[in-house]
N, C-alpha and C. Protein backbone atom coordinates (compact mmCIF):
# COMPACT_ATOMS: atom_id res chain seq x y z
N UNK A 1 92.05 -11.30 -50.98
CA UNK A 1 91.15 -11.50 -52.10
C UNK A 1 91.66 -10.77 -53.34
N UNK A 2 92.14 -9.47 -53.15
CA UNK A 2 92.89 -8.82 -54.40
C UNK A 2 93.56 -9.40 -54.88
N UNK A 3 94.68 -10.51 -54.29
CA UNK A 3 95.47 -10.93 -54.80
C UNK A 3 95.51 -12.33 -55.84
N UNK A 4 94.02 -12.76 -55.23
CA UNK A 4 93.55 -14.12 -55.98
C UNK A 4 92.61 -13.61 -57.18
N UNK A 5 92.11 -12.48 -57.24
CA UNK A 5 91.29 -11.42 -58.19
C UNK A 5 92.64 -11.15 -59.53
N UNK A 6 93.71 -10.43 -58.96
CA UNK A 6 94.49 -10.46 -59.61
C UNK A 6 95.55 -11.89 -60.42
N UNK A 7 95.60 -12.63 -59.90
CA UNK A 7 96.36 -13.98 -60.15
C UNK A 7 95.10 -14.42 -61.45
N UNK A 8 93.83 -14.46 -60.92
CA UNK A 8 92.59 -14.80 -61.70
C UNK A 8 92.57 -14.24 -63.34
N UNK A 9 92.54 -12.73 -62.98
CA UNK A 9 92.59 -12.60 -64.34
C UNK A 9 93.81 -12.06 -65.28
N UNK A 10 94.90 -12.47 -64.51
CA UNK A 10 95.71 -12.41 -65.32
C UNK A 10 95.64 -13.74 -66.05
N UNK A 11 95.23 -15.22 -65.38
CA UNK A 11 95.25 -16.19 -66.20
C UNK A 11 94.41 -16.54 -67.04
N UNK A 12 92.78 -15.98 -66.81
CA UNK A 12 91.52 -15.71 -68.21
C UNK A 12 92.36 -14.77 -69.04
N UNK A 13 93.31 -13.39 -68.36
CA UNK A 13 93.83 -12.76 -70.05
C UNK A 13 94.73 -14.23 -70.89
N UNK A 14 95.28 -14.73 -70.42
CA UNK A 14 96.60 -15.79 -71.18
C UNK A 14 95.37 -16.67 -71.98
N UNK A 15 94.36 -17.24 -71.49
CA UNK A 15 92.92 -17.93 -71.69
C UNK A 15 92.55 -17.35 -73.46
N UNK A 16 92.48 -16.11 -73.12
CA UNK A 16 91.75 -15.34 -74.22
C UNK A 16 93.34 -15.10 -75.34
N UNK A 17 93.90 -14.31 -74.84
CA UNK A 17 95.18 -14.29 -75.82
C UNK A 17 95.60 -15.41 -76.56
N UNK A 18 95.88 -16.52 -76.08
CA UNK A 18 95.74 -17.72 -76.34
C UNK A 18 94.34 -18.31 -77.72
N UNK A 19 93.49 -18.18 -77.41
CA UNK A 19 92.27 -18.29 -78.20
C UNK A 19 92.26 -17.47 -79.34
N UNK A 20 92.94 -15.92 -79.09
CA UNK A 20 93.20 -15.43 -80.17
C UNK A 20 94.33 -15.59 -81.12
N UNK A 21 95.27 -15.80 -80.24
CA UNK A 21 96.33 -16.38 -81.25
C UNK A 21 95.81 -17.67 -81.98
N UNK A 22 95.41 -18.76 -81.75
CA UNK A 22 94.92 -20.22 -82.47
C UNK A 22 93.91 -19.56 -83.27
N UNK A 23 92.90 -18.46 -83.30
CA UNK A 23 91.70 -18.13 -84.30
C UNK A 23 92.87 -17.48 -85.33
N UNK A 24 93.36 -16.47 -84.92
CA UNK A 24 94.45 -15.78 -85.79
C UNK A 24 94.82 -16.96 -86.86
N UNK A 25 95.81 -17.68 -86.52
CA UNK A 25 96.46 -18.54 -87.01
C UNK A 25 95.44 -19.55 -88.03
N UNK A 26 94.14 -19.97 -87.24
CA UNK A 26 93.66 -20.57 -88.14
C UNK A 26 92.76 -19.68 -89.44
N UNK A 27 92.40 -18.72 -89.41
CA UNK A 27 92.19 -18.01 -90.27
C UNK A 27 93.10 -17.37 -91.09
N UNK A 28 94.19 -17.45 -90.90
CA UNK A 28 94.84 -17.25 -91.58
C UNK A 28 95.50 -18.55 -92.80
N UNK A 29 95.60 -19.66 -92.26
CA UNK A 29 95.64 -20.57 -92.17
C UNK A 29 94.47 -21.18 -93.81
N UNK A 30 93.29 -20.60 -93.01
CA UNK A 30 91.96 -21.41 -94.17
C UNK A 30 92.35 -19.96 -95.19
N UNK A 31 93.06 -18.78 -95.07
CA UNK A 31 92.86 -17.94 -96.02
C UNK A 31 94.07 -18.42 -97.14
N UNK A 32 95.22 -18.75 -97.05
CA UNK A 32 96.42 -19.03 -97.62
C UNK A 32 96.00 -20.51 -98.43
N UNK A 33 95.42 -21.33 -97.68
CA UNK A 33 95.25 -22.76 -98.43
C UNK A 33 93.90 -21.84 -99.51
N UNK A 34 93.14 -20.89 -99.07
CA UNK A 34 91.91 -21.02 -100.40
C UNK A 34 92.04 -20.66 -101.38
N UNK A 35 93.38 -19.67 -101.24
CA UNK A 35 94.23 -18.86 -102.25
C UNK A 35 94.66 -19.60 -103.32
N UNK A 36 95.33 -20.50 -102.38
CA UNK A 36 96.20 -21.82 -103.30
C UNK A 36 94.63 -22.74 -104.07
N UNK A 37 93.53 -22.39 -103.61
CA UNK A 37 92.82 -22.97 -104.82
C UNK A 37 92.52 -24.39 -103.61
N UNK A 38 93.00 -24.54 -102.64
CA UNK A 38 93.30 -26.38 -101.82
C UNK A 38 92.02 -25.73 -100.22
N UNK A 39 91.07 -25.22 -100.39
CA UNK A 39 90.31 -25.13 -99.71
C UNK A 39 90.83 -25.92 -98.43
N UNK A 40 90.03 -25.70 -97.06
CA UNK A 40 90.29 -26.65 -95.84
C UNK A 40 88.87 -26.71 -95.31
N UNK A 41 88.25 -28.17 -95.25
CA UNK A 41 87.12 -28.49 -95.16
C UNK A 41 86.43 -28.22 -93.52
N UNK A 42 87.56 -27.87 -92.85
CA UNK A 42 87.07 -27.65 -91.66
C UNK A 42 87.75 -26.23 -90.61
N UNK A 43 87.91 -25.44 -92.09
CA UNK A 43 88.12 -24.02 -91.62
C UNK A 43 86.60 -23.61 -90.96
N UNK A 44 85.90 -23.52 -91.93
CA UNK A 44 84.71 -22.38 -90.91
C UNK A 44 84.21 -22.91 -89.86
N UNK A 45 84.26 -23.85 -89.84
CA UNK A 45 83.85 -24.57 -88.31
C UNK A 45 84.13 -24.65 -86.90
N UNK A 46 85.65 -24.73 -87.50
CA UNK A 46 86.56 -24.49 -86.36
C UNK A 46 86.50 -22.80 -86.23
N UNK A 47 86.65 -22.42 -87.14
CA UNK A 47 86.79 -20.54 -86.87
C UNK A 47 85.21 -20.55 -86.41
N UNK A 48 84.18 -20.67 -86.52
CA UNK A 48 82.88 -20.46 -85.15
C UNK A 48 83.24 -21.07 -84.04
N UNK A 49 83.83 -22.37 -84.33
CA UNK A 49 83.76 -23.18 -82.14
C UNK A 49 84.86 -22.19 -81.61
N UNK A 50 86.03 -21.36 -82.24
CA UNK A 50 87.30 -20.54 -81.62
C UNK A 50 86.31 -19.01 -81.11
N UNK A 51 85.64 -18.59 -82.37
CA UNK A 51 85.22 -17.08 -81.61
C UNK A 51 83.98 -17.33 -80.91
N UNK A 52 83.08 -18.65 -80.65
CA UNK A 52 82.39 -18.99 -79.34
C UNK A 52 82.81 -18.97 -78.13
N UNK A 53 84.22 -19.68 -78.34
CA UNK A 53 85.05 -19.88 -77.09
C UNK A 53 85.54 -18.11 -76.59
N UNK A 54 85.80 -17.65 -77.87
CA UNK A 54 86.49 -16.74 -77.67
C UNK A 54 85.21 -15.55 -76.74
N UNK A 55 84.87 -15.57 -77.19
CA UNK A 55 82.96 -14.61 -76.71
C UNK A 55 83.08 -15.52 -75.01
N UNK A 56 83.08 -16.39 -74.82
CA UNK A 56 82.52 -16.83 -73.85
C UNK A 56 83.43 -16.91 -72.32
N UNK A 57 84.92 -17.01 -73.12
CA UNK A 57 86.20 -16.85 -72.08
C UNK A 57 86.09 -15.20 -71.59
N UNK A 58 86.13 -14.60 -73.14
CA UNK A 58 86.32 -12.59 -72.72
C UNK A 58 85.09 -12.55 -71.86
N UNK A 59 83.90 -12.99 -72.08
CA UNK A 59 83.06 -12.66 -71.13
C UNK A 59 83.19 -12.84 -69.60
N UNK A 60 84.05 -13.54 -69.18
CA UNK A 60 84.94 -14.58 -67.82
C UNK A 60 85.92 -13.47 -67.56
N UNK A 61 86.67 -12.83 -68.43
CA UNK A 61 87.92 -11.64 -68.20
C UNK A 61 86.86 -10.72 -67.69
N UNK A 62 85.88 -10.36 -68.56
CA UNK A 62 85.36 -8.85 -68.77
C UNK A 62 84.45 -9.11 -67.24
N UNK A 63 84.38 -9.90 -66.93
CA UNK A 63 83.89 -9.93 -65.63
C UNK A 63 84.35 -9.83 -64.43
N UNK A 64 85.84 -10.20 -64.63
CA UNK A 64 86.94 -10.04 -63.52
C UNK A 64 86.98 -8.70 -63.61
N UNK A 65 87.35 -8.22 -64.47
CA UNK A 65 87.47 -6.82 -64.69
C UNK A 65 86.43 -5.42 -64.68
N UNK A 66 85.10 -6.75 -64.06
CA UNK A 66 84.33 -5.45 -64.22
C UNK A 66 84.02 -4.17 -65.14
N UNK A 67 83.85 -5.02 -66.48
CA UNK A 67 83.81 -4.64 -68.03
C UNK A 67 82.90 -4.46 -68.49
N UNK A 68 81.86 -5.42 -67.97
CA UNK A 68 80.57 -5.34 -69.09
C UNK A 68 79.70 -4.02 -68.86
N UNK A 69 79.08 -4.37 -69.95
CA UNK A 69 78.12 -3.23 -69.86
C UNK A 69 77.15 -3.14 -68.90
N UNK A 70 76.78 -1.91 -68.47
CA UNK A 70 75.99 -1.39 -67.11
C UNK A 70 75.20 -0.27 -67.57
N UNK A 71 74.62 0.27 -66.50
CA UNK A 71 73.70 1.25 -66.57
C UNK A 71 74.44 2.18 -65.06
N UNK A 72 75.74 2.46 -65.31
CA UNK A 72 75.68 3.66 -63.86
C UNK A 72 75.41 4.74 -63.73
N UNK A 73 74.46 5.65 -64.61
CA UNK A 73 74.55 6.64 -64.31
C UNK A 73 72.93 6.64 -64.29
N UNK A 74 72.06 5.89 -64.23
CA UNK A 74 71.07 5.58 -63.90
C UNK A 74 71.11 5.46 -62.01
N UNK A 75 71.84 4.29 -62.09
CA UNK A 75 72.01 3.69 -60.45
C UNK A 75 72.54 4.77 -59.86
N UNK A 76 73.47 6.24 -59.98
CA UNK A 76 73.66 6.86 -59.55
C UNK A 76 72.90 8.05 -58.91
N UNK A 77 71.75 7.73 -59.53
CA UNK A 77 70.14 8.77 -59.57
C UNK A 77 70.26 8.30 -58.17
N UNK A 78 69.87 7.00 -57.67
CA UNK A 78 69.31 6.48 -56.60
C UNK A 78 70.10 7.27 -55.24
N UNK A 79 69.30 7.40 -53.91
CA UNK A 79 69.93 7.45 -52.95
C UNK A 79 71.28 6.34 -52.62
N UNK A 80 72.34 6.49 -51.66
CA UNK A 80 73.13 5.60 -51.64
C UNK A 80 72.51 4.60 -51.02
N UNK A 81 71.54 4.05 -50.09
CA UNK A 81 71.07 3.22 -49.57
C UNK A 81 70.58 1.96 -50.75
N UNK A 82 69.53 3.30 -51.38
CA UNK A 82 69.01 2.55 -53.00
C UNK A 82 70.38 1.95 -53.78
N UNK A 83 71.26 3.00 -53.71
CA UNK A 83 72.38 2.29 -55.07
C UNK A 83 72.90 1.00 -54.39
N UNK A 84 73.10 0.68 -53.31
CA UNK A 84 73.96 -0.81 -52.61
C UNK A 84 72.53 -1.74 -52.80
N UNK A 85 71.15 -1.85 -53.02
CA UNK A 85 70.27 -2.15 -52.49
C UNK A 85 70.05 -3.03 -54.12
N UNK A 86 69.89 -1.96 -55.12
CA UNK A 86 70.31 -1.75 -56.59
C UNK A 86 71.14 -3.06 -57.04
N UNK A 87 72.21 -2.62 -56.43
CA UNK A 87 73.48 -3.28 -56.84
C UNK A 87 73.38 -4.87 -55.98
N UNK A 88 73.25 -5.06 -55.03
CA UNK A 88 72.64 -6.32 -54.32
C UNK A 88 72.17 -6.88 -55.37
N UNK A 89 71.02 -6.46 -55.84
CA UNK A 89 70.48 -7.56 -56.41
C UNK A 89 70.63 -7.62 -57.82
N UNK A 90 71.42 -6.63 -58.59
CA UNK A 90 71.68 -6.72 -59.63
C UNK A 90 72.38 -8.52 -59.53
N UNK A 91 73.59 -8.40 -58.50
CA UNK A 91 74.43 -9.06 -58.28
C UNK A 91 73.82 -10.42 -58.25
N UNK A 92 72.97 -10.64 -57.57
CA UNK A 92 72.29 -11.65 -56.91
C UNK A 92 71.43 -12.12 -58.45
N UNK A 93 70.82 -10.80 -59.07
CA UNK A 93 70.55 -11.62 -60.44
C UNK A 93 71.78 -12.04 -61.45
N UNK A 94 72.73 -11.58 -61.68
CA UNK A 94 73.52 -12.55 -62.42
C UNK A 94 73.98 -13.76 -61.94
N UNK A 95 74.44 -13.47 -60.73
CA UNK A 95 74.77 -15.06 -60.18
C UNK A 95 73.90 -15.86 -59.99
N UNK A 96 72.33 -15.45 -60.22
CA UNK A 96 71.32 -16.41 -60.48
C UNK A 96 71.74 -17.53 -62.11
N UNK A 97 71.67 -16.40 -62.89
CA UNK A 97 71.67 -16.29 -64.47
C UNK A 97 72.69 -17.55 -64.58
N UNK A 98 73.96 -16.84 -64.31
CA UNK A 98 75.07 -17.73 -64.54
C UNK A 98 75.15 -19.32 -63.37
N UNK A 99 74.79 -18.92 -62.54
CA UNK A 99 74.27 -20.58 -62.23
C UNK A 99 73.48 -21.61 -63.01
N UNK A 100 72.29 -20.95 -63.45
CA UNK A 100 71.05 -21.23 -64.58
C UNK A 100 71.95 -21.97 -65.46
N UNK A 101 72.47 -20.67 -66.14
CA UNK A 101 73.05 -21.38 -67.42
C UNK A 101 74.12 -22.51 -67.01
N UNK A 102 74.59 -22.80 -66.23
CA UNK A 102 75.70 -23.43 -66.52
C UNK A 102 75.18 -25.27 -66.06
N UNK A 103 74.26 -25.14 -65.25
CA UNK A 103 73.51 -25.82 -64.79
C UNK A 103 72.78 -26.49 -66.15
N UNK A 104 72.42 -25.60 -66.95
CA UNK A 104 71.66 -26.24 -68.49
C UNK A 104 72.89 -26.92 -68.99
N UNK A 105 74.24 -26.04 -69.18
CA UNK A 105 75.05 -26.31 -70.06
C UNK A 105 75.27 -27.98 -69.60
N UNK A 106 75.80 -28.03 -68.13
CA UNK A 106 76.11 -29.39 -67.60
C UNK A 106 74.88 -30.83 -68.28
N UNK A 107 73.70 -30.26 -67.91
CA UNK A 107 72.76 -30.99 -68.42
C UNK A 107 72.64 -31.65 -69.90
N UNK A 108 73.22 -30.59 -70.65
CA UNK A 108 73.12 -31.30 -72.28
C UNK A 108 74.24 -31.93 -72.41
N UNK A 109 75.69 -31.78 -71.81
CA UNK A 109 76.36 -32.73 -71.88
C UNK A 109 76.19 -34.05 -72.41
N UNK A 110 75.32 -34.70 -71.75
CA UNK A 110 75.07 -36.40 -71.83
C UNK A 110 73.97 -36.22 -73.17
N UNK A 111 73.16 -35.29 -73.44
CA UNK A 111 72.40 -35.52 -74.53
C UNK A 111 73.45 -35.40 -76.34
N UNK A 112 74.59 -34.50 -76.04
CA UNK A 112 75.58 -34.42 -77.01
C UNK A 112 76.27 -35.19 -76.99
N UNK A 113 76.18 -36.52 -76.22
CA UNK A 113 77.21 -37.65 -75.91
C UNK A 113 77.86 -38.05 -77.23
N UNK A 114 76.73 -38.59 -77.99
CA UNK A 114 77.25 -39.04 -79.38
C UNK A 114 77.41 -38.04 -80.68
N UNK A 115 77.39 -37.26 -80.47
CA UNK A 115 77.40 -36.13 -81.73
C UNK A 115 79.28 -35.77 -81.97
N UNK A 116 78.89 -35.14 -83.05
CA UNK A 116 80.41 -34.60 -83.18
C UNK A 116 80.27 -33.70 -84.10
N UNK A 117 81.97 -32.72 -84.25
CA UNK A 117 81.77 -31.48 -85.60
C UNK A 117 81.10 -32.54 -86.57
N UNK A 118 81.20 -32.00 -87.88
CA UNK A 118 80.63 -32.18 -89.33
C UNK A 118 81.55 -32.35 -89.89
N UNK A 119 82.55 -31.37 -89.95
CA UNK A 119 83.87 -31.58 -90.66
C UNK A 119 85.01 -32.08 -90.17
N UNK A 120 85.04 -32.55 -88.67
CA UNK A 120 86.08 -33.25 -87.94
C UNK A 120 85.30 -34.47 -86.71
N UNK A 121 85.10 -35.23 -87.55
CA UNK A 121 83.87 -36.40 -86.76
C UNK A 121 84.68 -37.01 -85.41
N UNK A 122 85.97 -37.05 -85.51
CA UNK A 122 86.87 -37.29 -83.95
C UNK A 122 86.73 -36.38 -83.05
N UNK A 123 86.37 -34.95 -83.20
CA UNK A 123 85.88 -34.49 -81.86
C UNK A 123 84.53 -34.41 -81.77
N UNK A 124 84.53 -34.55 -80.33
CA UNK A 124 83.23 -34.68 -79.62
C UNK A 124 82.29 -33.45 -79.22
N UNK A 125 81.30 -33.18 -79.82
CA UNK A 125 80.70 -32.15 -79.38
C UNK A 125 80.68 -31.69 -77.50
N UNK A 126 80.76 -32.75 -77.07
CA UNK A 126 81.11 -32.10 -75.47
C UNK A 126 81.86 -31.21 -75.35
N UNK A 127 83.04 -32.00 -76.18
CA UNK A 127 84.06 -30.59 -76.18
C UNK A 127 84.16 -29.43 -76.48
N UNK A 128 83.38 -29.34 -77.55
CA UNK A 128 82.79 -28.00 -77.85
C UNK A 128 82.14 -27.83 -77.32
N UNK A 129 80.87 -27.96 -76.59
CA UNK A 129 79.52 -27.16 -75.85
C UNK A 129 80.50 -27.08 -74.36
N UNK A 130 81.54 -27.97 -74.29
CA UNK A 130 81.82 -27.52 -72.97
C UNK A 130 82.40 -26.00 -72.39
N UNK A 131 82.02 -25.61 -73.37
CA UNK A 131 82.76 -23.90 -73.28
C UNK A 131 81.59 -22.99 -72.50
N UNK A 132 80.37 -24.20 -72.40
CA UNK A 132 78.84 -23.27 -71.65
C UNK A 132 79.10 -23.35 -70.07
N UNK A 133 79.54 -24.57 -69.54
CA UNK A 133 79.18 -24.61 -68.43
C UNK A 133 80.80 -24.36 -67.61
N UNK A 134 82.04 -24.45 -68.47
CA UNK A 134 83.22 -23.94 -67.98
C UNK A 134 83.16 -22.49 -67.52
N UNK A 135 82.77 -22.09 -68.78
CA UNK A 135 82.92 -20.37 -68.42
C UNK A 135 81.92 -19.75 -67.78
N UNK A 136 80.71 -20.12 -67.50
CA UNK A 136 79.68 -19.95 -66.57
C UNK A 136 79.87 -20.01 -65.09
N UNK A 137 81.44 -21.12 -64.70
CA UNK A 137 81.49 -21.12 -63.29
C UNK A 137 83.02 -19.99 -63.32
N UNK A 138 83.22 -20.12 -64.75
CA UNK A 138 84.69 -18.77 -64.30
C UNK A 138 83.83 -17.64 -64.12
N UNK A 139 82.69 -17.35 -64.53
CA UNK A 139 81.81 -15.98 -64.38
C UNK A 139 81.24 -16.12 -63.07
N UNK A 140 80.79 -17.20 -62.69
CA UNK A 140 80.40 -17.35 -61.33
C UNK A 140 81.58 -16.62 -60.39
N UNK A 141 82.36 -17.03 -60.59
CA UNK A 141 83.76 -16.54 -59.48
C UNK A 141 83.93 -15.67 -59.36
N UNK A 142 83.69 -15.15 -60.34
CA UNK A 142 84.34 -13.45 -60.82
C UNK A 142 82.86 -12.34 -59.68
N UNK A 143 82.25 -13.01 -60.09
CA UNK A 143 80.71 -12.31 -59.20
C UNK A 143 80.75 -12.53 -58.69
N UNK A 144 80.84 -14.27 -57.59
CA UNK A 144 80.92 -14.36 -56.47
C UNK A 144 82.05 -13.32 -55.46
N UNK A 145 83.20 -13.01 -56.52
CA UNK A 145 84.34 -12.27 -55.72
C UNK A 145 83.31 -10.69 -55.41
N UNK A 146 83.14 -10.39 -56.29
CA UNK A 146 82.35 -9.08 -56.10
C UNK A 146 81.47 -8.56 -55.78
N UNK A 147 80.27 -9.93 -55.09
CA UNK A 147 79.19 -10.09 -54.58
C UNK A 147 79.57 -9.94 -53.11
N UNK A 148 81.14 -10.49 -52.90
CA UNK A 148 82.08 -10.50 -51.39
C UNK A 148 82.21 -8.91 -51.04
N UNK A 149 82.72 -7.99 -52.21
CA UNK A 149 82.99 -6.96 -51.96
C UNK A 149 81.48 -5.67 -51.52
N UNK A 150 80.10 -6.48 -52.49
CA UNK A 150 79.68 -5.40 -52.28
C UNK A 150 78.84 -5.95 -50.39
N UNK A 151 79.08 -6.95 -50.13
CA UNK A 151 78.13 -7.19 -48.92
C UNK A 151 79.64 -6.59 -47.97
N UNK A 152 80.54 -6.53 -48.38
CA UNK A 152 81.59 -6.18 -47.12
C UNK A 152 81.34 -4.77 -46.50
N UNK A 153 81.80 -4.32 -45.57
CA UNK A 153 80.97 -3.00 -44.75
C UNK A 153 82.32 -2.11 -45.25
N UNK A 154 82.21 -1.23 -45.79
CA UNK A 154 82.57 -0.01 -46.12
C UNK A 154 83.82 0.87 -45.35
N UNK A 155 84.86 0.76 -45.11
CA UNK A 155 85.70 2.01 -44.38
C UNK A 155 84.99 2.99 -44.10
N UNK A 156 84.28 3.76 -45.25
CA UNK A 156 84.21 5.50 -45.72
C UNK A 156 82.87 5.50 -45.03
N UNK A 157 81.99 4.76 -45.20
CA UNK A 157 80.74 4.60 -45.05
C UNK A 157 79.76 4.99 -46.16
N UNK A 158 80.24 4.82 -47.19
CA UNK A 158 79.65 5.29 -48.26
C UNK A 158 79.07 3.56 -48.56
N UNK A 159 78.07 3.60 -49.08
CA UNK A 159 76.98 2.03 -49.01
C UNK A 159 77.14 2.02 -50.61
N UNK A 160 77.48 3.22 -51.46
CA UNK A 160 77.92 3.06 -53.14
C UNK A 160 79.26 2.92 -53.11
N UNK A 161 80.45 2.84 -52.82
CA UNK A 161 81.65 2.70 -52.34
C UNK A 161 82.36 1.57 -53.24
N UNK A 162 81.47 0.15 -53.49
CA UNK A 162 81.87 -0.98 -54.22
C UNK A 162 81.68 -0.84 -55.79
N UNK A 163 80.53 0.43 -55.86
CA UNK A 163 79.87 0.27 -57.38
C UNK A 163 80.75 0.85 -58.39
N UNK A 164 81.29 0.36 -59.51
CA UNK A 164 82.12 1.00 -60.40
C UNK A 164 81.51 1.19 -61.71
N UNK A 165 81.98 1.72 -62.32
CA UNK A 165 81.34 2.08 -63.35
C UNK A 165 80.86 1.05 -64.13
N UNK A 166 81.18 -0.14 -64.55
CA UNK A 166 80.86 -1.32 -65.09
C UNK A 166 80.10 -2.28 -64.45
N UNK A 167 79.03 -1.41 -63.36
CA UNK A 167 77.85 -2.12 -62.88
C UNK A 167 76.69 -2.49 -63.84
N UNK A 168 76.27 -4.36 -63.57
CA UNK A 168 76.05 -4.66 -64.41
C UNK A 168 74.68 -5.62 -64.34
């Protein structure tokens, strides 16, 4: 499993690096043409659907990585029985969450059927909203992997053993 954990997010980092290089570029891009006075009618648009994507992929890394923000030094109050007990269902509530959402995201699909940007009427808003229900099942994975680790039984016997600081 480490090794598919690792393979994982090394390819959400290329995901995100990637996203930042194309926002880079295009902001830079709408800054040089506004200079020149030759505006680009579908700079800001595209620079929101890039740092949506971008918010929504890092959130997919920061999850592999066990990044986001937590409360551990709260959960650390608890007995160790409490902190695995804690952490259970922390777990069990995000992978609720992120099922939820992605489950909505899939759903509006067909209602954005016919829509598109404003300033680039050839793409399809699917394509853009599809950044809800993609990265909702890369977040799924990432928890499901770690939902594996915290139900797995312990070497040490310590029942807090899985919890890292970026419990969440």
């Amino acid at each position: 499993m480490q090794r598919f954990r690792e393979g994982y997010g090394l390819f959400l980092e290329w995901v995100v690096m990637v996203l930042m290089g194309v926002l880079f570029l295009e902001v830079t891009l709408g800054i040089v043409f506004r200079t020149l006075g030759r505006s680009l009618v579908w700079y800001d648009e595209i620079a929101s659907v890039l740092l949506a994507w971008l918010t929504f992929y890092g959130s997919a890394l920061a999850s592999v990585k066990r990044a986001h923000i937590g409360c551990p030094e709260l959960v650390e109050q608890f007995p160790p029985a409490a902190r695995r007990a804690v952490g259970l269902l922390g777990q069990v509530a995000v992978i609720g969450f992120f099922a939820l959402l992605g489950w909505v995201g899939l759903s509006i699909m067909p209602i954005l059927a016919g829509d598109s940007l404003v300033s680039l009427p050839w793409v399809p808003m699917n394509v853009v909203q599809s950044v809800i229900p993609i990265s909702s099942a890369l977040i799924l994975v990432a928890e499901v992997m770690y939902f594996i680790d915290l139900v797995s039984p312990r070497p040490s016997g310590d029942a807090s053993a899985a919890l890292p600081d970026g419990l969440h």
